[in-house]
Protein backbone atom coordinates (compact mmCIF):
# COMPACT_ATOMS: atom_id res chain seq x y z
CA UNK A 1 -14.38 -9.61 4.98
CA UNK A 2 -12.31 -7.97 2.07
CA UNK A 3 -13.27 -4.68 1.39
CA UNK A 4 -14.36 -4.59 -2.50
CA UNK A 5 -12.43 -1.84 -4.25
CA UNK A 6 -9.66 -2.61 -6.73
CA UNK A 7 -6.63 -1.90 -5.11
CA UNK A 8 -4.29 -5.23 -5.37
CA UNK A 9 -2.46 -6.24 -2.28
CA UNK A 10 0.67 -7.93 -3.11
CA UNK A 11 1.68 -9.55 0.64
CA UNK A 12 5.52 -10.55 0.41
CA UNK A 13 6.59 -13.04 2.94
CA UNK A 14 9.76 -12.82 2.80
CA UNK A 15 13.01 -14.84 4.21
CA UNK A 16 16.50 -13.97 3.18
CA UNK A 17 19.53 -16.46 4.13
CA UNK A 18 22.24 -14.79 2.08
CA UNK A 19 23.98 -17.79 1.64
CA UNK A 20 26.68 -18.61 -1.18
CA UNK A 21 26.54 -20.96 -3.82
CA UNK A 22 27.45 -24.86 -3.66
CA UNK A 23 28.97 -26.19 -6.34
CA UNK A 24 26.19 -26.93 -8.84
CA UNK A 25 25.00 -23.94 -8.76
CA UNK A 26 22.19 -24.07 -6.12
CA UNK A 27 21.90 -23.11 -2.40
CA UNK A 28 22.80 -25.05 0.14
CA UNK A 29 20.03 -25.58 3.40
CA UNK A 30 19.89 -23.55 6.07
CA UNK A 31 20.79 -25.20 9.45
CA UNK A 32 18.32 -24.43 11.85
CA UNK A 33 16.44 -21.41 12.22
CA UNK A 34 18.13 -18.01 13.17
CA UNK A 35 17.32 -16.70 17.16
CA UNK A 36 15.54 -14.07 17.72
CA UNK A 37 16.63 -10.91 19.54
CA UNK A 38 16.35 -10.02 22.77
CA UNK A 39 12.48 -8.80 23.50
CA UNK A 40 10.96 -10.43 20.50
CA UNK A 41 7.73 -10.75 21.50
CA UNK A 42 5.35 -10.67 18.04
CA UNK A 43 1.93 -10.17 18.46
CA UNK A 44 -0.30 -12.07 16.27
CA UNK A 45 -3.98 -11.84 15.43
CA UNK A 46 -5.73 -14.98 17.27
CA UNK A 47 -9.26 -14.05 18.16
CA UNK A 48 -12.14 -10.59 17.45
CA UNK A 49 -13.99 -9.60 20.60
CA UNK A 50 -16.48 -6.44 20.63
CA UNK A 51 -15.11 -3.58 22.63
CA UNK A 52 -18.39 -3.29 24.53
CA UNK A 53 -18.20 -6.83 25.55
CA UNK A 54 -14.42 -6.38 27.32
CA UNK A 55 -11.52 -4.00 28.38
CA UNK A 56 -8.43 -4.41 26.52
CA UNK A 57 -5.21 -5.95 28.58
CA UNK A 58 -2.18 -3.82 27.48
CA UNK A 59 -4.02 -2.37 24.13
CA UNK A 60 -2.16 -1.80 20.92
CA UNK A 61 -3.03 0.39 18.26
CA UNK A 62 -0.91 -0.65 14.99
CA UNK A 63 -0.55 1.04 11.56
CA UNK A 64 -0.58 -2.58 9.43
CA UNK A 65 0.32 -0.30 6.23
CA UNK A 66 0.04 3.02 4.63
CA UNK A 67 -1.21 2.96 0.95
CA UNK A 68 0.25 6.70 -0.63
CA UNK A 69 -0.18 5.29 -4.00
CA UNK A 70 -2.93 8.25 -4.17
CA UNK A 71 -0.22 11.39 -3.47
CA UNK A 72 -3.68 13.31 -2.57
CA UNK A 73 -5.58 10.23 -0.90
CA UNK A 74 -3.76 8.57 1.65
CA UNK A 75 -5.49 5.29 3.25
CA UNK A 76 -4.05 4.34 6.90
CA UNK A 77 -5.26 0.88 7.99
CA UNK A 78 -5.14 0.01 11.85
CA UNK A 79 -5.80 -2.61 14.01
CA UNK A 80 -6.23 -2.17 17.80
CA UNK A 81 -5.29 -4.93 19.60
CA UNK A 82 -4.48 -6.57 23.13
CA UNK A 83 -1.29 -8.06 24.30
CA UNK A 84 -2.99 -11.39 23.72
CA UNK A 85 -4.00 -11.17 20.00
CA UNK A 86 -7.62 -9.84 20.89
CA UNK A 87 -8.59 -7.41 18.18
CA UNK A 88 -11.12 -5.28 19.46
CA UNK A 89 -14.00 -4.62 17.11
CA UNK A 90 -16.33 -1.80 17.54
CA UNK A 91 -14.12 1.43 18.63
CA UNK A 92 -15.94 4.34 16.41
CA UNK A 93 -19.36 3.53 17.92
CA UNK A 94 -20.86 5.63 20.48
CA UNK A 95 -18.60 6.68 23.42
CA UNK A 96 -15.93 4.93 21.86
CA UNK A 97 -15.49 7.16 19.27
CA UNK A 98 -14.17 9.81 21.71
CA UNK A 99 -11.12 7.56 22.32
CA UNK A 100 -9.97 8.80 19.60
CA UNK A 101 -7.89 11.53 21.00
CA UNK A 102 -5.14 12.60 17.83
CA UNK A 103 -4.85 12.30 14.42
CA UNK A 104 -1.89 14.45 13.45
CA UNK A 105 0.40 14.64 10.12
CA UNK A 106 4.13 16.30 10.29
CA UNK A 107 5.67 17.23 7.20
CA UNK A 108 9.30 19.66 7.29
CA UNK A 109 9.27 19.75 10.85
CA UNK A 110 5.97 21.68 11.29
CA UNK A 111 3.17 18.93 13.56
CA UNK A 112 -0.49 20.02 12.41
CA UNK A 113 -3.66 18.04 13.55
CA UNK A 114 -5.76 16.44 10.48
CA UNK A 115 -8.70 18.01 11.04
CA UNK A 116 -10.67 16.90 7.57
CA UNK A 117 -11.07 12.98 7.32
CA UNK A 118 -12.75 9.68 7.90
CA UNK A 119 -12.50 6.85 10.02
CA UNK A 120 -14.18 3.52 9.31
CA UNK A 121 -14.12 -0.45 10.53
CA UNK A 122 -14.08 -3.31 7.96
CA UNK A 123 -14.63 -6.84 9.77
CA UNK A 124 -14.66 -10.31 8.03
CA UNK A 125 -18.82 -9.64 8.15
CA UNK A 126 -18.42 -7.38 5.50
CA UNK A 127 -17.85 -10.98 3.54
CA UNK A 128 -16.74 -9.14 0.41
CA UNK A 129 -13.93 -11.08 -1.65
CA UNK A 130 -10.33 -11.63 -2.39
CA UNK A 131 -8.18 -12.98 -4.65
CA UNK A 132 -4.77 -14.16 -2.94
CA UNK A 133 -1.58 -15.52 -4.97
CA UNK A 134 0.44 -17.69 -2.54
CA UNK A 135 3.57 -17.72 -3.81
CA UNK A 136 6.11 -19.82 -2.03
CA UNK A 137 10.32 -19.83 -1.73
CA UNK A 138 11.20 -23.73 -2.67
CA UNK A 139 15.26 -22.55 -3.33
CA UNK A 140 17.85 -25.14 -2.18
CA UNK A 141 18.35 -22.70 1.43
CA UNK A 142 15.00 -23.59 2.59
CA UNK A 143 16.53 -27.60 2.94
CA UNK A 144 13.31 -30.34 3.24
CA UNK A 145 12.29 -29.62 6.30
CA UNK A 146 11.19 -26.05 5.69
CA UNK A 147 9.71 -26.73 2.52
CA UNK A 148 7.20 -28.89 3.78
CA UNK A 149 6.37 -26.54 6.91
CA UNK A 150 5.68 -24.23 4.65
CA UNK A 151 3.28 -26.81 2.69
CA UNK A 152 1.58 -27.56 5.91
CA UNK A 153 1.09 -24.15 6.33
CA UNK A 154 -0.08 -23.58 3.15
CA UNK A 155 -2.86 -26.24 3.47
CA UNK A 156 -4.06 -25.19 6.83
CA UNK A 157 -4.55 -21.45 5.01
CA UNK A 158 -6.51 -22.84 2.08
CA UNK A 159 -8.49 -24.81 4.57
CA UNK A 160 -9.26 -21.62 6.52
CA UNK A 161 -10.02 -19.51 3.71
CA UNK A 162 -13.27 -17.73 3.18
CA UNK A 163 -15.62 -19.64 0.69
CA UNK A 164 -15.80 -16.21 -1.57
CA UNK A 165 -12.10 -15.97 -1.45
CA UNK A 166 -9.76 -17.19 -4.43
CA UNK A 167 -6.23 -18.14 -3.83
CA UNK A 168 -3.36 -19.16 -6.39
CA UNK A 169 -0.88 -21.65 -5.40
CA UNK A 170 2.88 -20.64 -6.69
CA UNK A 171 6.21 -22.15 -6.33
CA UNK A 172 9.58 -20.71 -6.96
CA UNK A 173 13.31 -21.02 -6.66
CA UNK A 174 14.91 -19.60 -10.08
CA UNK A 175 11.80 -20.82 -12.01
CA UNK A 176 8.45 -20.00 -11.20
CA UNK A 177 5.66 -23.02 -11.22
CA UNK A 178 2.13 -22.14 -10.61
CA UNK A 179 0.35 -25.27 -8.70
CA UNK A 180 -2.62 -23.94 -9.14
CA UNK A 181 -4.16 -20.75 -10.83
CA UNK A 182 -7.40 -18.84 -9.08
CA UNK A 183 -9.40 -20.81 -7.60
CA UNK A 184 -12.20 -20.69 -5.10
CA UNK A 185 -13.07 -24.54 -4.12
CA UNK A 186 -10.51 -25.44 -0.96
CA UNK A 187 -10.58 -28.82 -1.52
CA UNK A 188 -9.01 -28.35 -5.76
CA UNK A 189 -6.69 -26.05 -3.93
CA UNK A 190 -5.52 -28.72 -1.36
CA UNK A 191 -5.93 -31.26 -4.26
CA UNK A 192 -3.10 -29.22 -6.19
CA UNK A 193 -0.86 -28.56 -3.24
CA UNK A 194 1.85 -30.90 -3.46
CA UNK A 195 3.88 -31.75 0.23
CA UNK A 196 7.14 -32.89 -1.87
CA UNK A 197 9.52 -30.69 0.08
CA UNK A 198 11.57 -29.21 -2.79
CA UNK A 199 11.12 -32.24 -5.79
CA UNK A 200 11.54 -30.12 -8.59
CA UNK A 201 12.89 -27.20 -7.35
CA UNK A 202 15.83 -26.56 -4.52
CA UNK A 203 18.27 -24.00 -6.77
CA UNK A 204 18.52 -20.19 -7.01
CA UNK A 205 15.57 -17.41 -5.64
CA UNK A 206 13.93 -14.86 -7.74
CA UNK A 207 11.92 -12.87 -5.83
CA UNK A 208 11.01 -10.38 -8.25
CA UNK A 209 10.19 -12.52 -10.86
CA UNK A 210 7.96 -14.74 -8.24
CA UNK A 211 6.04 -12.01 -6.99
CA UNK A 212 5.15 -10.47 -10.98
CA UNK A 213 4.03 -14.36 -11.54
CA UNK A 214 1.66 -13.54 -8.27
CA UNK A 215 0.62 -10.34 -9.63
CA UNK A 216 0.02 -11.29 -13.22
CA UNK A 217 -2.28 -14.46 -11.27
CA UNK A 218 -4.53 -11.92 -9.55
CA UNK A 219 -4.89 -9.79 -12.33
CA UNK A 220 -6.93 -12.28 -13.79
CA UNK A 221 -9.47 -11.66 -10.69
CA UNK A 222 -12.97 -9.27 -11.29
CA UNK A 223 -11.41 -5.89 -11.08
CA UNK A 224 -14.08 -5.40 -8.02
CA UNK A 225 -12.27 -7.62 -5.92
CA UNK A 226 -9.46 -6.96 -3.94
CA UNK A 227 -6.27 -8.49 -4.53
CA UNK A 228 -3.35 -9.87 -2.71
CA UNK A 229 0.05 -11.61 -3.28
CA UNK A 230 1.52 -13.46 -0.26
CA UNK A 231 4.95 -13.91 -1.08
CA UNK A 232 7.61 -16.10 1.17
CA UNK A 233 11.09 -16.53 0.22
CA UNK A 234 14.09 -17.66 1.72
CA UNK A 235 17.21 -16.42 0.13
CA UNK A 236 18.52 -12.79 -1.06
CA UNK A 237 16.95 -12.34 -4.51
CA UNK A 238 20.18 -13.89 -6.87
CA UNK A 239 18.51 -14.76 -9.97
CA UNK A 240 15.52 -12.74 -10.95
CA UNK A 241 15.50 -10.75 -14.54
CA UNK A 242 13.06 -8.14 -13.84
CA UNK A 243 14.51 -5.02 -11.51
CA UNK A 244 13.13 -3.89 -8.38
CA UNK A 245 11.61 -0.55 -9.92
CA UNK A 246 9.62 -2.04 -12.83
CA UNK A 247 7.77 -4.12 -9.48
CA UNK A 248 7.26 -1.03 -8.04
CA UNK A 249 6.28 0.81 -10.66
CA UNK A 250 3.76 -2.05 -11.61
CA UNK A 251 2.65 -2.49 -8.32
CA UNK A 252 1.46 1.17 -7.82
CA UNK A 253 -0.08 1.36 -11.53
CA UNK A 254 -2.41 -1.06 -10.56
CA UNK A 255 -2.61 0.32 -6.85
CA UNK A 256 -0.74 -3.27 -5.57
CA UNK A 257 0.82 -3.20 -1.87
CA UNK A 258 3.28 -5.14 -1.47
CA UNK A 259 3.58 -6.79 2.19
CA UNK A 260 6.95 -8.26 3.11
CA UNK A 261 8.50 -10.49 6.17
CA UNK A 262 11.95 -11.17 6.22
CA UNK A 263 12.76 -14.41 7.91
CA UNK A 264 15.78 -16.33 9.59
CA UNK A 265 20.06 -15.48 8.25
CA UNK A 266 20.86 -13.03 6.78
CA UNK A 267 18.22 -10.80 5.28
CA UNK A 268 18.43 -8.49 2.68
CA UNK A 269 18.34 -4.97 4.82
CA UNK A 270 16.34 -2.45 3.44
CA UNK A 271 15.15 -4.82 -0.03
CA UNK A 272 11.98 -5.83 0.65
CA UNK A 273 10.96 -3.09 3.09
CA UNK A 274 11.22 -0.08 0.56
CA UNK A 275 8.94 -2.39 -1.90
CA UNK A 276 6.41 -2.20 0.59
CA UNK A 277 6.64 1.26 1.47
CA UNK A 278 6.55 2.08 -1.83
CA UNK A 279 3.45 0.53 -2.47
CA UNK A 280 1.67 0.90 0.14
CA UNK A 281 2.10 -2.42 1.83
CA UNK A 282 3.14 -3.89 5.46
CA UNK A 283 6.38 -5.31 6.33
CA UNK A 284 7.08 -7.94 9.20
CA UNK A 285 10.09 -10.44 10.32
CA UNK A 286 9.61 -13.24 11.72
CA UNK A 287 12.59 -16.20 12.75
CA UNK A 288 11.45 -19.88 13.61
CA UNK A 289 9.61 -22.08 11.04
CA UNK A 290 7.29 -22.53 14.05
CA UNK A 291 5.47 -19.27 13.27
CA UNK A 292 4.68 -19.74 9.47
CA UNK A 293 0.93 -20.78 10.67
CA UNK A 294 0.54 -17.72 12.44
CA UNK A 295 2.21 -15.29 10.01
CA UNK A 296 -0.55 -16.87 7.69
CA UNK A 297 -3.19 -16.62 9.78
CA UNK A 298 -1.80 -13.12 10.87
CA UNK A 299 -2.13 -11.58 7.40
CA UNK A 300 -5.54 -13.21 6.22
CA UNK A 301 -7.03 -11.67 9.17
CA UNK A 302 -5.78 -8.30 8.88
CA UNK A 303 -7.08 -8.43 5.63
CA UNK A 304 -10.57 -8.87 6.68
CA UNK A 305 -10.47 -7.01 9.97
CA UNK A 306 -8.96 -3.16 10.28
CA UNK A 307 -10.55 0.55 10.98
CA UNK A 308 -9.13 2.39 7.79
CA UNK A 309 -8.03 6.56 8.08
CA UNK A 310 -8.61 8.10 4.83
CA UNK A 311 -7.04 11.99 4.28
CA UNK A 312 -6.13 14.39 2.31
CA UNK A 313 -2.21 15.59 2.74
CA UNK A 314 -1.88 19.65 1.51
CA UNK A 315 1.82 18.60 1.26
CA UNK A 316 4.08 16.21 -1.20
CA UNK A 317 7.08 14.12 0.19
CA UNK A 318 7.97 12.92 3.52
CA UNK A 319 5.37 12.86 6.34
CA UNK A 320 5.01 11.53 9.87
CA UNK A 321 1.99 10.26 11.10
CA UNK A 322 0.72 9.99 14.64
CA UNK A 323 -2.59 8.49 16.13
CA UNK A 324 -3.61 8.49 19.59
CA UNK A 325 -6.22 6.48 21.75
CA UNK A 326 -7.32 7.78 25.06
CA UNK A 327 -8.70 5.28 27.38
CA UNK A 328 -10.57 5.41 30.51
CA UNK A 329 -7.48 4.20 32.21
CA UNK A 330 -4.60 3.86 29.35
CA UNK A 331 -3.14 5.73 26.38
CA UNK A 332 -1.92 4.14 23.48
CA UNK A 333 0.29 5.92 20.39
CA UNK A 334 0.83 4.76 16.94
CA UNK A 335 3.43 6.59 14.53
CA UNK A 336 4.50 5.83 10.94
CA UNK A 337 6.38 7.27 7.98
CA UNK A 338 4.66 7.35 4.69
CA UNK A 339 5.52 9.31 1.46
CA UNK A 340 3.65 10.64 -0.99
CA UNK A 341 5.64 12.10 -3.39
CA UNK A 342 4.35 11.40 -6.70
CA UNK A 343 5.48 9.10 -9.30
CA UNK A 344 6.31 10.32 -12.75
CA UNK A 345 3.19 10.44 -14.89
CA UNK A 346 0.93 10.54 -11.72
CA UNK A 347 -1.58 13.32 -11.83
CA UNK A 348 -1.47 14.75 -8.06
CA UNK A 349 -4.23 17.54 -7.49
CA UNK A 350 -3.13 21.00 -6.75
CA UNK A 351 -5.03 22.64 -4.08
CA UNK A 352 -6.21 25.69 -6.39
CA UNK A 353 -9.91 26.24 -7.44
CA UNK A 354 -10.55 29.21 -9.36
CA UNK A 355 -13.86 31.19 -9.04
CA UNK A 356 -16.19 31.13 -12.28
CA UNK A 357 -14.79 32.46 -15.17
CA UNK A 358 -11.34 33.84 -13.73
CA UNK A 359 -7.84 33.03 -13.48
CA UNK A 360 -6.65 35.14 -11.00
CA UNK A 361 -4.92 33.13 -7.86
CA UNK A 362 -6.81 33.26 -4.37
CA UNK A 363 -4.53 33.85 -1.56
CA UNK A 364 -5.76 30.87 0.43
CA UNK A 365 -4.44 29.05 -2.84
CA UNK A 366 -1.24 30.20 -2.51
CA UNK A 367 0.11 27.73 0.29
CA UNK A 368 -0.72 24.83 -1.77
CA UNK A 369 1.29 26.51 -5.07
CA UNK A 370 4.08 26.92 -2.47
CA UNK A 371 4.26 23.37 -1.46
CA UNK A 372 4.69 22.73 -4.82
CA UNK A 373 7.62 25.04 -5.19
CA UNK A 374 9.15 22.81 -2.05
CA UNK A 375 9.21 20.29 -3.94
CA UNK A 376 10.79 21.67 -7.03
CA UNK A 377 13.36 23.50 -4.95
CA UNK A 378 14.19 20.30 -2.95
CA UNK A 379 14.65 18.22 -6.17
CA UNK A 380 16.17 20.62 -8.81
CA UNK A 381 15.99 18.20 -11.95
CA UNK A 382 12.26 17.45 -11.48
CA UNK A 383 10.21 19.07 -13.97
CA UNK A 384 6.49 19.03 -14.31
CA UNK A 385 3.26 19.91 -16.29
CA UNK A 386 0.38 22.24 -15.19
CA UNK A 387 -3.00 21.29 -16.09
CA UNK A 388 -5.72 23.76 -15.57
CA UNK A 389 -9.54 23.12 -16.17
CA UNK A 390 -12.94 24.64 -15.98
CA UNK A 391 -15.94 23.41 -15.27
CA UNK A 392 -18.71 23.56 -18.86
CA UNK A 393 -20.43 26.84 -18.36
CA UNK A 394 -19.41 29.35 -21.35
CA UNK A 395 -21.53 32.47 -21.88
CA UNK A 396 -19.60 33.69 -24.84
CA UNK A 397 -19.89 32.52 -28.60
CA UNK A 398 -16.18 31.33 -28.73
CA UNK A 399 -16.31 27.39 -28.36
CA UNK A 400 -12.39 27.42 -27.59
CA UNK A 401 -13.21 29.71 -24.24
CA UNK A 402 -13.21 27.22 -21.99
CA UNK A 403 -10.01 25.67 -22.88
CA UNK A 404 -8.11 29.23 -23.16
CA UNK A 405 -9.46 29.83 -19.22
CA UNK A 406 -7.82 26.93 -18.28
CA UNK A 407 -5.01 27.81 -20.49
CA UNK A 408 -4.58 30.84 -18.35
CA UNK A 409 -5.58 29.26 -15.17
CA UNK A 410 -2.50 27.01 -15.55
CA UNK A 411 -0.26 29.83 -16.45
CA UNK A 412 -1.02 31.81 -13.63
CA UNK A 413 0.19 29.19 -11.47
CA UNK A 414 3.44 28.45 -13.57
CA UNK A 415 4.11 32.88 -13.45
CA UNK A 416 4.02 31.95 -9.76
CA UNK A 417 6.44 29.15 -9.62
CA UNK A 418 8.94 31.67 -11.74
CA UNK A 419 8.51 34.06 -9.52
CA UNK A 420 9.71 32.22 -6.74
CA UNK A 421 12.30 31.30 -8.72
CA UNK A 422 11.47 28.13 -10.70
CA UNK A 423 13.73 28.00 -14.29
CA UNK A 424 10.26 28.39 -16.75
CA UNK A 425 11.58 25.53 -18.57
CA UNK A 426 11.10 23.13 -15.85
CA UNK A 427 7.48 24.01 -15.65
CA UNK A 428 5.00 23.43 -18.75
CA UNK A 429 1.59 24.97 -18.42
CA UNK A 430 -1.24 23.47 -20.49
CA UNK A 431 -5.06 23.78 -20.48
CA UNK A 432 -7.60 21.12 -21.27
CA UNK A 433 -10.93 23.27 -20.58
CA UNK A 434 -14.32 21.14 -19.93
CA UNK A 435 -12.99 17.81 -21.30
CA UNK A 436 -11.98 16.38 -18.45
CA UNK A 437 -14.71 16.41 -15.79
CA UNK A 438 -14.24 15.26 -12.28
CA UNK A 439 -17.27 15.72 -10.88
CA UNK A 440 -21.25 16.75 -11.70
CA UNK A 441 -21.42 19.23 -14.23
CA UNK A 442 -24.73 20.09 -13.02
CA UNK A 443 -24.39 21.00 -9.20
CA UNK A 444 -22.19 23.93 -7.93
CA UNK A 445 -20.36 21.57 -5.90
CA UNK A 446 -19.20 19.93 -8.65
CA UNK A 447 -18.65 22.94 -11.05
CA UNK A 448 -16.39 24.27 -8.16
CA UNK A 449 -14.25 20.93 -8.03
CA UNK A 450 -13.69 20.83 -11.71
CA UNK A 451 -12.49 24.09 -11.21
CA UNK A 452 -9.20 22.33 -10.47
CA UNK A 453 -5.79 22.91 -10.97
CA UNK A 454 -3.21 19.47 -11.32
CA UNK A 455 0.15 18.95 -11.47
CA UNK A 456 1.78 15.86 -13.14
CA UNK A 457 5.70 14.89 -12.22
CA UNK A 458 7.28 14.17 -16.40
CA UNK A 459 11.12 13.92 -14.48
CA UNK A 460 12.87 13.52 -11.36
């Protein structure tokens, strides 16, 4: 089932036709769908076997998404898979686990194996809810007949749905209608769904302002619950008001992936793909109208079924990743590009602890400092602030102490910076002292950890 933590996953089905404008203003239909290349073979998820029970047929290990929202927590989630659609439950138990053969990061050329991090399954079992935003293209490109395979689809996914699960209906072409807001009874939801192929709708597409109607729909959801947007669209976006970056930027404020599928003429290269990167979601294409019931299905049970990786990068900006099985008699490799460079305003942690009561830099801190000073060096007009902190133990008399250590703590690492050659006016050090905890006061664990040093992006 959905895991329960309060990221929001806005899923972006998307279908771009590119098309120009008839004469009133709207789109005309597509004719037909577009043909796929040569070797398109998707593979889509159709049935969940144990691993103990059978031997994968051509395995697959896939990286669905990469969230990097976190710049110091990235989340990986896989699914390992047959040529068939089998997804293969099971694979971190026992001997299994031992398939596992490499987990390795690259960042600036230099390949280094992950050797801190952890490796879990999530299966529909888990039952654990979502809420889902279905938000559907109805511009005058889609023409009748696509409109209502769509609705078909979009009944046969409500019908399917988990009973736990909440799902908002949406249509759009230039205006945005909701059908139906959250709601967790399938048979309202199919109630609500109207199969009029475009009757009140068939002009422009605004994706953007489509999927911040999804996300403002699952924002209504507990914040326990995770979220998701499923977006499709068929046209290049031609009408919206709200710019690509303010969807990002919302998106990863309220740690929302966007996942996106381009579909049939035309597509928008690049548009919807660097949403989802950017927030952490998947991105698919798909070409006949005969595969909207199994891009459905496809998503909704990725959602409930994946193993999740969960690391810690020392690094900030572009990284590769790579993941290996080893089985008895095949090998299977999975790579993908994520970045984690922060956003502006995003606290990232700097890898520097200070020992009790000092300010003085360890040398096993230094790498971390310089990977900082990468970053500065490779974008010159980014700027930043320091933030040093302590943990609450003060044996002097002085109640300001504790905020002067950290005071110093952070200078020491922007002295550093200079020294490398950082302008001093692109770095501002300041100290907050005890007031910002992180962790349990009263263990040494946690006195160590709020020991911390951050650093916070304020331009790029």
């Amino acid at each position: 089932m959905f895991i329960r933590f309060t990221a929001v996953l806005a899923c972006v089905l998307m279908v771009s036709c590119g098309l120009k404008l008839d004469k009133q203003g709207g789109e005309p239909a597509t004719k037909g769908d577009a043909p796929p290349p040569t070797g398109y073979a998707p593979v889509y998820f159709r049935a969940i076997t144990p691993i103990a029970a059978a031997q994968p047929t051509r395995p697959l290990l896939a990286i669905h998404r990469i969230d990097a929202t976190k710049p110091n927590s990235i989340r990986v989630y896989l699914h390992f898979l047959d040529s068939s659609g089998t997804y293969y439950t099971g694979a971190l138990a026992g001997k299994y686990k031992s398939w596992w053969c490499e987990i390795s990061d690259e960042f600036d050329g230099r390949k280094q194996p992950i050797k801190k991090y952890t490796l879990r399954e999530l299966t529909e079992d888990e039952r654990l809810p979502h809420a889902i935003a279905l938000v559907m293209d109805h511009s005058g490109s889609m023409g009748e007949e696509r409109a209502l395979a769509v609705q078909e689809a979009a009944d046969l996914f409500v019908s399917r749905k988990k009973p736990e699960d909440a799902i908002a209906l949406i249509k759009y072409d230039n205006n945005i209608g909701v059908e139906a807001p959250l709601l967790t009874d399938a048979a309202q939801l199919r109630t609500r769904l109207q199969k009029a192929g475009l009757r009140g709708y068939g002009n422009l597409t605004a994706i953007l302002n489509a999927i911040n109607t999804g996300l403002q729909q699952v924002a209504t959801a507990d914040p326990s619950v995770r979220k998701a947007v499923v977006v499709f669209t068929d046209g290049i976006d031609n009408s919206s008001t709200i710019p690509k970056d303010s969807i990002i930027a919302m998106a990863r404020r309220t740690n929302t992936a966007i996942c996106a599928v381009d579909f049939g003429y035309g597509i928008q290269d690049g548009f919807l793909k660097e949403i989802a990167d950017a927030t952490g979601g998947s991105y698919h294409r798909m070409y006949s109208t005969n595969e909207f019931n199994d891009v459905f299905e496809d998503i909704y049970r990725r959602l409930h079924n994946y193993y999740v990786l969960e690391f810690t990068p020392l690094e900030y900006g572009l990284h590769t990743l790579r993941l290996k099985l080893c089985l008895p008699s095949d090998t299977v490799v999975a790579t993908a590009v994520y970045d984690n460079m922060p956003d502006i305003g995003t606290t990232a942690l700097l890898d520097v602890n200070f020992d009790s009561d000092k300010s003085v830099i360890k040398q096993n801190d230094v790498p971390a400092i310089n990977n900082v000073y990468a970053l500065m060096k490779a974008h010159p007009s980014l700027s930043i602030e320091l933030h040093g902190h302590t943990d609450n133990a003060n044996r002097t008399d002085d109640p300001e102490y504790n905020v002067k250590l950290s005071q110093r703590r952070a200078e020491a690492v922007k002295e550093y910076l200079v020294k490398k050659g950082i302008a001093p006016e692109r770095v501002k050090a300041i100290g907050f002292g005890d007031t910002r905890p992180v962790a349990d006061n009263t263990t040494n664990e946690g006195k160590a950890t709020n020991r911390r040093t951050e650093f916070v992006i304020v331009r790029r």
